[in-house]
C-alpha atoms as a PDB file:
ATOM      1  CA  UNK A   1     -18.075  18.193  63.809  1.00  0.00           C
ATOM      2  CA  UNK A   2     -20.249  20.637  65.885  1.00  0.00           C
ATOM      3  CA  UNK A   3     -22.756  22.683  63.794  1.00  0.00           C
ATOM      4  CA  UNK A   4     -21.147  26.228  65.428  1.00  0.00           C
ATOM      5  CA  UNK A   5     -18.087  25.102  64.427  1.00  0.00           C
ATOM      6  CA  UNK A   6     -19.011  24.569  60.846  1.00  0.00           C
ATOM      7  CA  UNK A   7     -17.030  26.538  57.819  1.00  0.00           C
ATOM      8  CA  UNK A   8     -17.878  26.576  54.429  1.00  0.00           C
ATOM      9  CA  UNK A   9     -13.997  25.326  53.855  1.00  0.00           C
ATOM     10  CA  UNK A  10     -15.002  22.013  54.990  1.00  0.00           C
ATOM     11  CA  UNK A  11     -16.556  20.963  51.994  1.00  0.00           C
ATOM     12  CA  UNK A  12     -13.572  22.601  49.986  1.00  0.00           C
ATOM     13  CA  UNK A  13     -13.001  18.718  47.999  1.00  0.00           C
ATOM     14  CA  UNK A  14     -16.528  19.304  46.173  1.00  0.00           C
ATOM     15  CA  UNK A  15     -16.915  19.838  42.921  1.00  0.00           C
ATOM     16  CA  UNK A  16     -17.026  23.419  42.640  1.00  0.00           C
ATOM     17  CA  UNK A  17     -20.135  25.293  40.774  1.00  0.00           C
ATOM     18  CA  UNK A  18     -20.552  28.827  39.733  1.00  0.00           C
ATOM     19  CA  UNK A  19     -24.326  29.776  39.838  1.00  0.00           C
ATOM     20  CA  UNK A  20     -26.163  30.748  37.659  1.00  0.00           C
ATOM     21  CA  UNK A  21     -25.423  27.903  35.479  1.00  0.00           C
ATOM     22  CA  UNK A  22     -23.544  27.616  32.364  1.00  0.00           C
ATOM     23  CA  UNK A  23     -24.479  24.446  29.873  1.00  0.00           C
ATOM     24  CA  UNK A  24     -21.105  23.678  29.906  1.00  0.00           C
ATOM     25  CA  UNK A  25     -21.156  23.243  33.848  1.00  0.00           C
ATOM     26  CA  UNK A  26     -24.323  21.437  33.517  1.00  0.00           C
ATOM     27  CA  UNK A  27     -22.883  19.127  30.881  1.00  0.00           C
ATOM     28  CA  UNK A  28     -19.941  18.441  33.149  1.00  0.00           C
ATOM     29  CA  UNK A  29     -22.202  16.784  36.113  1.00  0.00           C
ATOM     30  CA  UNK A  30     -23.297  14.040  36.720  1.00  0.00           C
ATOM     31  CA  UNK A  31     -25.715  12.014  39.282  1.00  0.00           C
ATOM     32  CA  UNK A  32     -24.077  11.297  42.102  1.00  0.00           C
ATOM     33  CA  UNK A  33     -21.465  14.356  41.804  1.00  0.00           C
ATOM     34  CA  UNK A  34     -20.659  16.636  44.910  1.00  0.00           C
ATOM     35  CA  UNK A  35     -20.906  19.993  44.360  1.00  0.00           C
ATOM     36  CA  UNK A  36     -20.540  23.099  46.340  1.00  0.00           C
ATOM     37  CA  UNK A  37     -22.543  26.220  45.062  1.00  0.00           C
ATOM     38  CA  UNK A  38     -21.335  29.519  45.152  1.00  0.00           C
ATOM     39  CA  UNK A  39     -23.008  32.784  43.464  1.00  0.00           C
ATOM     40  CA  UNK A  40     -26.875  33.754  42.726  1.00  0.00           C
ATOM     41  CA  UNK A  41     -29.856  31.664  43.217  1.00  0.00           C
ATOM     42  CA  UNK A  42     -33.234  32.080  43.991  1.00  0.00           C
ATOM     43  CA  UNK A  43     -36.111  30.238  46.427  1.00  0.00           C
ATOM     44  CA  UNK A  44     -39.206  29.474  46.226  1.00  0.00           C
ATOM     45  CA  UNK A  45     -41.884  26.873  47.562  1.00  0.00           C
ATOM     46  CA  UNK A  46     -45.828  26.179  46.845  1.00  0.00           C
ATOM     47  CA  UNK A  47     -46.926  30.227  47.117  1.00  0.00           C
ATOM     48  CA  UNK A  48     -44.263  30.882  44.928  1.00  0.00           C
ATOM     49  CA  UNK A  49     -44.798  28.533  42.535  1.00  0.00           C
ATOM     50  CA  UNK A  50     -48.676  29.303  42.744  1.00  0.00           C
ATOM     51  CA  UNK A  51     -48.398  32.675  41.779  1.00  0.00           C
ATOM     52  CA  UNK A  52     -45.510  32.324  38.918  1.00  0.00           C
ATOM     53  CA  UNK A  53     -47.965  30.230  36.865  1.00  0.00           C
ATOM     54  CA  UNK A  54     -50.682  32.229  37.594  1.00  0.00           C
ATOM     55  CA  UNK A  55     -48.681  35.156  36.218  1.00  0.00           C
ATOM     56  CA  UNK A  56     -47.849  32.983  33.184  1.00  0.00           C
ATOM     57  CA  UNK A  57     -51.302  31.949  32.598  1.00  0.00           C
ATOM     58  CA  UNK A  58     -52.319  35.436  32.594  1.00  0.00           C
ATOM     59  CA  UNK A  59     -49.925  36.638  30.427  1.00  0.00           C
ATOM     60  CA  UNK A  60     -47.932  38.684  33.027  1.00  0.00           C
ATOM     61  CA  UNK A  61     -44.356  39.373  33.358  1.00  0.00           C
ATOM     62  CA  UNK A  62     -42.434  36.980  36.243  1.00  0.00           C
ATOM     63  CA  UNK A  63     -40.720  39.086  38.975  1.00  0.00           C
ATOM     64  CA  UNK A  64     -37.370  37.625  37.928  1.00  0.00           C
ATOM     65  CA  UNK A  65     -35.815  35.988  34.622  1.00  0.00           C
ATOM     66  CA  UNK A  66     -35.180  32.425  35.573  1.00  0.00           C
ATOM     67  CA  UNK A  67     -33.462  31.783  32.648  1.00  0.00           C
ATOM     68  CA  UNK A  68     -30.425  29.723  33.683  1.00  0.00           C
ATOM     69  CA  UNK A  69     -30.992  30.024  37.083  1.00  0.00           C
ATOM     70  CA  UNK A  70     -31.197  27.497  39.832  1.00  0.00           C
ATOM     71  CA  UNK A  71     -34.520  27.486  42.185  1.00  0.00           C
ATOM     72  CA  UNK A  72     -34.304  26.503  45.977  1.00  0.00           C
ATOM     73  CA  UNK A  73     -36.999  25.174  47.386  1.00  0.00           C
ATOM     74  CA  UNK A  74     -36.738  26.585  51.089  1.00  0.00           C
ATOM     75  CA  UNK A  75     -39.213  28.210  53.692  1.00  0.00           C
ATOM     76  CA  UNK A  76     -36.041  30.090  55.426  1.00  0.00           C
ATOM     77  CA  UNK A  77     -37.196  31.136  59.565  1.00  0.00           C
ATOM     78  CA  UNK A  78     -36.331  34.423  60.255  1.00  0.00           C
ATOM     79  CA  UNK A  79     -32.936  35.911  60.855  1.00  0.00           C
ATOM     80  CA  UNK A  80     -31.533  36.453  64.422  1.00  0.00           C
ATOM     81  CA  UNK A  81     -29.397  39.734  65.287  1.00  0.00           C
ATOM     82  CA  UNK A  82     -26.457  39.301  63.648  1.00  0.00           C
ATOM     83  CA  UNK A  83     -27.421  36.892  61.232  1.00  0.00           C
ATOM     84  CA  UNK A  84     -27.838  36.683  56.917  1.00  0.00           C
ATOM     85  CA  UNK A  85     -30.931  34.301  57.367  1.00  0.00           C
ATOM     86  CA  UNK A  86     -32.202  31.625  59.925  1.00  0.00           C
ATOM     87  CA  UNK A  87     -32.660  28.120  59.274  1.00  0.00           C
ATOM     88  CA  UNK A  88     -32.672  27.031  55.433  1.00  0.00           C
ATOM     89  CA  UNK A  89     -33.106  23.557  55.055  1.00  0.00           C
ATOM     90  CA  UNK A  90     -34.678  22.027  51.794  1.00  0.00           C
ATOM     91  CA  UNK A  91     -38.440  21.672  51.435  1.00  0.00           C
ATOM     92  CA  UNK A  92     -39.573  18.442  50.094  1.00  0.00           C
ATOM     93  CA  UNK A  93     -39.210  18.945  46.030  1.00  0.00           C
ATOM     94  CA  UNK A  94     -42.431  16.941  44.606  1.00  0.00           C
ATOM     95  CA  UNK A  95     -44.638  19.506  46.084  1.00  0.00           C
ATOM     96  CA  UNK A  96     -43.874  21.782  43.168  1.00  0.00           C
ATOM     97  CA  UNK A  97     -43.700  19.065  40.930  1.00  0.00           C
ATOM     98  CA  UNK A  98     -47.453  20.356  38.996  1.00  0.00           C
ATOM     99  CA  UNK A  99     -45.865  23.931  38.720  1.00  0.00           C
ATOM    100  CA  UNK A 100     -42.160  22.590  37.475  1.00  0.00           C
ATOM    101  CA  UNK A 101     -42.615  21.554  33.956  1.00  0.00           C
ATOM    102  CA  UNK A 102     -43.693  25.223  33.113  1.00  0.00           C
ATOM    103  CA  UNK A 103     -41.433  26.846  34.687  1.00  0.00           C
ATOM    104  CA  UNK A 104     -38.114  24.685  33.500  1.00  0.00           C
ATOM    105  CA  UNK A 105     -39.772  25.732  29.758  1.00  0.00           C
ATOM    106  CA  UNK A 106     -38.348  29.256  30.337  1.00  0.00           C
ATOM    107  CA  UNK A 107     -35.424  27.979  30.859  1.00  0.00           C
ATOM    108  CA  UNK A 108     -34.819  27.411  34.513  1.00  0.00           C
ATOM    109  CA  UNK A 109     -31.725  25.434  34.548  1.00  0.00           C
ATOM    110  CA  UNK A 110     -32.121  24.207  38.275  1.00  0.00           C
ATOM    111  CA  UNK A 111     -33.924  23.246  40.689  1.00  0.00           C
ATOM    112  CA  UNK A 112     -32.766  21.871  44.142  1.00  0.00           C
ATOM    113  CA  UNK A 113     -34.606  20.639  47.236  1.00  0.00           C
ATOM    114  CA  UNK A 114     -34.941  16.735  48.687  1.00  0.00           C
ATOM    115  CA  UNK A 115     -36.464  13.702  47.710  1.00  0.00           C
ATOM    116  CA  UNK A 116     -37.368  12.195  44.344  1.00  0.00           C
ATOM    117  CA  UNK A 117     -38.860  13.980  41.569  1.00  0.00           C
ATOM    118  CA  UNK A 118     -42.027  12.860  39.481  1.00  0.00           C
ATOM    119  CA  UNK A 119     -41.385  10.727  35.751  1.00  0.00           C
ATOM    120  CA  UNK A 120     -43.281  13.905  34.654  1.00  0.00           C
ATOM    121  CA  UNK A 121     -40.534  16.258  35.965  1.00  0.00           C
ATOM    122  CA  UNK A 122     -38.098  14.229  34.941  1.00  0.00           C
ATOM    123  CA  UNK A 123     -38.954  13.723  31.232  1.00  0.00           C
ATOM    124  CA  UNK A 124     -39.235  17.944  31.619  1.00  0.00           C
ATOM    125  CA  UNK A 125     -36.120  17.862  32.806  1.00  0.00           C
ATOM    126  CA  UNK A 126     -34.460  15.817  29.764  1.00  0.00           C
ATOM    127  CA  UNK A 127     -37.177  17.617  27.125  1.00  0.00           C
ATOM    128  CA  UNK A 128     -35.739  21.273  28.619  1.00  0.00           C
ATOM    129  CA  UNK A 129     -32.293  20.190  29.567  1.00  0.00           C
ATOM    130  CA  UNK A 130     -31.771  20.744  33.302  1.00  0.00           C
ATOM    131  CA  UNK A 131     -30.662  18.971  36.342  1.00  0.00           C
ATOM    132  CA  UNK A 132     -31.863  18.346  40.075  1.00  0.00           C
ATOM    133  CA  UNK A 133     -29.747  18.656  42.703  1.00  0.00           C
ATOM    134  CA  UNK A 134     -30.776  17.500  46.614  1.00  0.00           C
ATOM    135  CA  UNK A 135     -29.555  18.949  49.885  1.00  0.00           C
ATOM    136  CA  UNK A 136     -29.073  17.855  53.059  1.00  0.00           C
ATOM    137  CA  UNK A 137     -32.251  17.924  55.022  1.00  0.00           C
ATOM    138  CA  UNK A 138     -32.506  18.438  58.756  1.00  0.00           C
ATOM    139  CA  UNK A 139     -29.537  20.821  58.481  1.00  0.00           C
ATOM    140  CA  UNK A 140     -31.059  24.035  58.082  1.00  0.00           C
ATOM    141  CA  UNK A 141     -28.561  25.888  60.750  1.00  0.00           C
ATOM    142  CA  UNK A 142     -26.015  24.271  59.074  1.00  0.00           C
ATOM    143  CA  UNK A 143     -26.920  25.326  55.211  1.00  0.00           C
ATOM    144  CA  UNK A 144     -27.911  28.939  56.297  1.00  0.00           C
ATOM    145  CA  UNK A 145     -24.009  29.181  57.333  1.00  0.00           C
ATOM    146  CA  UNK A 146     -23.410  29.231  53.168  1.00  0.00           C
ATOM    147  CA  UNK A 147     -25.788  32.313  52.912  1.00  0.00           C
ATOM    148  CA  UNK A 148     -24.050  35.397  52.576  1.00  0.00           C
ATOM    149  CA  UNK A 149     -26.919  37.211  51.565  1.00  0.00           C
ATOM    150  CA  UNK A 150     -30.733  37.463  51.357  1.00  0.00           C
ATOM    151  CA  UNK A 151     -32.820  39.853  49.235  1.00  0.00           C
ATOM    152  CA  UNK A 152     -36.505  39.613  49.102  1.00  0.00           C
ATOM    153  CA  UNK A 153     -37.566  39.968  45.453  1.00  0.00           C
ATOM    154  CA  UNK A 154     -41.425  39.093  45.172  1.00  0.00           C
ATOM    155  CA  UNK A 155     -44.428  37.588  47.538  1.00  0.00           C
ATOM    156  CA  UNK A 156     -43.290  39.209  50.396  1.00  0.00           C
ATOM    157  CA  UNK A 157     -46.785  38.528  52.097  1.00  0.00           C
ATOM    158  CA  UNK A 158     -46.760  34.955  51.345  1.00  0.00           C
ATOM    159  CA  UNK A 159     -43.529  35.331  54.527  1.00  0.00           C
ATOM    160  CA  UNK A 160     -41.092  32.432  54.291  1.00  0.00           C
ATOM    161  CA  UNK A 161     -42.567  31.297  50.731  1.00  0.00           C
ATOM    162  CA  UNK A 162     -41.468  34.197  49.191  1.00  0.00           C
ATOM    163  CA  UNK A 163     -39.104  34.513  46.149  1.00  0.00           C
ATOM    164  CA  UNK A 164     -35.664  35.401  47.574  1.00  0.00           C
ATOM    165  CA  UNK A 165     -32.658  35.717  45.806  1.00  0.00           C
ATOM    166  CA  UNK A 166     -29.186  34.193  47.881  1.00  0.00           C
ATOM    167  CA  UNK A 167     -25.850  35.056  47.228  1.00  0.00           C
ATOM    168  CA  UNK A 168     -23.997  31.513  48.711  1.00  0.00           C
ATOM    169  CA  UNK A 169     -20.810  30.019  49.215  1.00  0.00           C
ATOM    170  CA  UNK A 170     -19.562  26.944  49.642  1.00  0.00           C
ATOM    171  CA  UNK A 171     -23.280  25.639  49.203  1.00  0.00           C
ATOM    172  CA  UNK A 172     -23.246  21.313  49.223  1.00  0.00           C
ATOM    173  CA  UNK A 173     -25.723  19.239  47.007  1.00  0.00           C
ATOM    174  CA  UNK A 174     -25.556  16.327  45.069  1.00  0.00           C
ATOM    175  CA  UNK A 175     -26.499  15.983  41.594  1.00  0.00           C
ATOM    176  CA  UNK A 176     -29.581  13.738  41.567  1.00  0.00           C
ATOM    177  CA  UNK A 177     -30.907  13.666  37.683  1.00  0.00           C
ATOM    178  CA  UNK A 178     -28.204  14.637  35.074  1.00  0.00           C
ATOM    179  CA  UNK A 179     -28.381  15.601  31.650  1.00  0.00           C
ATOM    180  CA  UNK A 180     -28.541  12.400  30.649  1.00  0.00           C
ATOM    181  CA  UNK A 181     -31.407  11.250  32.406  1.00  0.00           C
ATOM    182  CA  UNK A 182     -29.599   9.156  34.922  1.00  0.00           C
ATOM    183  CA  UNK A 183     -31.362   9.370  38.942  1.00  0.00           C
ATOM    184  CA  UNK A 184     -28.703   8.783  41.237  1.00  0.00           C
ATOM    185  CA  UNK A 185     -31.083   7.961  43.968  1.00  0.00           C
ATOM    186  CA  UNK A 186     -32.049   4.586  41.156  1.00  0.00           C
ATOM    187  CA  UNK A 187     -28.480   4.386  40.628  1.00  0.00           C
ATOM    188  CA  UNK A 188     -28.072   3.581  44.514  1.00  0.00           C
ATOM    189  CA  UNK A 189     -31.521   1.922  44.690  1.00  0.00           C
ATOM    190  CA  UNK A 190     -29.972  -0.447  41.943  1.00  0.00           C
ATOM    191  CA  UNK A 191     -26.019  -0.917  43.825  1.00  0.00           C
ATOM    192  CA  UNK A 192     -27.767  -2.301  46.791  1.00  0.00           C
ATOM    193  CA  UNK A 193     -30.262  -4.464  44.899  1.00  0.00           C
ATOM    194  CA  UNK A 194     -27.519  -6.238  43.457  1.00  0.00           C
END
């Protein structure tokens, strides 16, 4: 399937997911799941995660409630004439792994990127119930086709890093660590060990 060609419709068979997340919807996934995203979330990478704990650490108010919300971790390129966003491919998630543990304590439900998380993160995860989800890198093009809009909301001079907020449809993941603890990249680790 050609990349121009691509249509949100093709991943219609995934598990469909209204953001921002719902404990009940969280509860109902599990590693290894297929989900498409559709609704609110918001992006951030190392700048952005820098200067949310800072804020916290100083007492200040964050630019955004992330309570129940999912965070991207994307450094989107620019947007061509004509186009929502440029290319939005996932940004490799144990980068933000220091900043993560405080930030799921608010309450952030979500967090989505690629690659493995820390145990740290993980036990965070379980402590503060909320899942990791993974993209598909090297398909930026293709993922900023599921953006139907961008709004910049803090950071704008840290550029890309920023915190944005997408509206997106039709978004693909996979669950990667579920409510119950379970890492579906072990889980497939462990099906070809055996």
């Amino acid at each position: 399937m050609s990349l121009l060609r691509y249509e949100p419709r093709f991943f219609a068979d995934l598990v469909k997911v209204i953001l921002p997340l719902t404990a009940e919807t969280m509860a109902g996934l599990e590693a290894g799941d297929l989900v498409s995203l559709s609704g609110v979330l918001y992006t951030g990478r190392d700048q952005t995660h820098r200067r949310l704990c800072a804020l916290l650490e100083q007492g200040e108010p964050l630019p955004v409630d992330l309570r129940g919300q999912l965070l991207y971790y994307v450094g989107p390129t620019p947007a061509r004439p004509g186009q929502v966003i440029g290319a939005a491919g996932p940004t490799t998630s144990y980068r933000m792994d220091a900043y993560t543990p405080q930030l799921l304590a608010l309450g952030l439900a979500a967090t989505m990127g690629k690659g493995a998380r820390s145990w740290a993160v993980r036990q965070a995860m379980r402590q503060e119930g909320a899942i990791y989800l993974a993209t598909i890198g090297g398909a930026g093009a293709l993922l900023s086709k599921c953006i139907k809009k961008s709004e910049l909301v803090a950071f704008a001079d840290a550029g890309p890093e920023a915190l944005f907020r997408f509206e997106v449809e039709g978004f693909p993941a996979v669950v990667i660590n579920d409510l119950a603890g379970r890492d579906y990249y072990e889980m497939v680790a462990a099906k070809q060990g055996s």
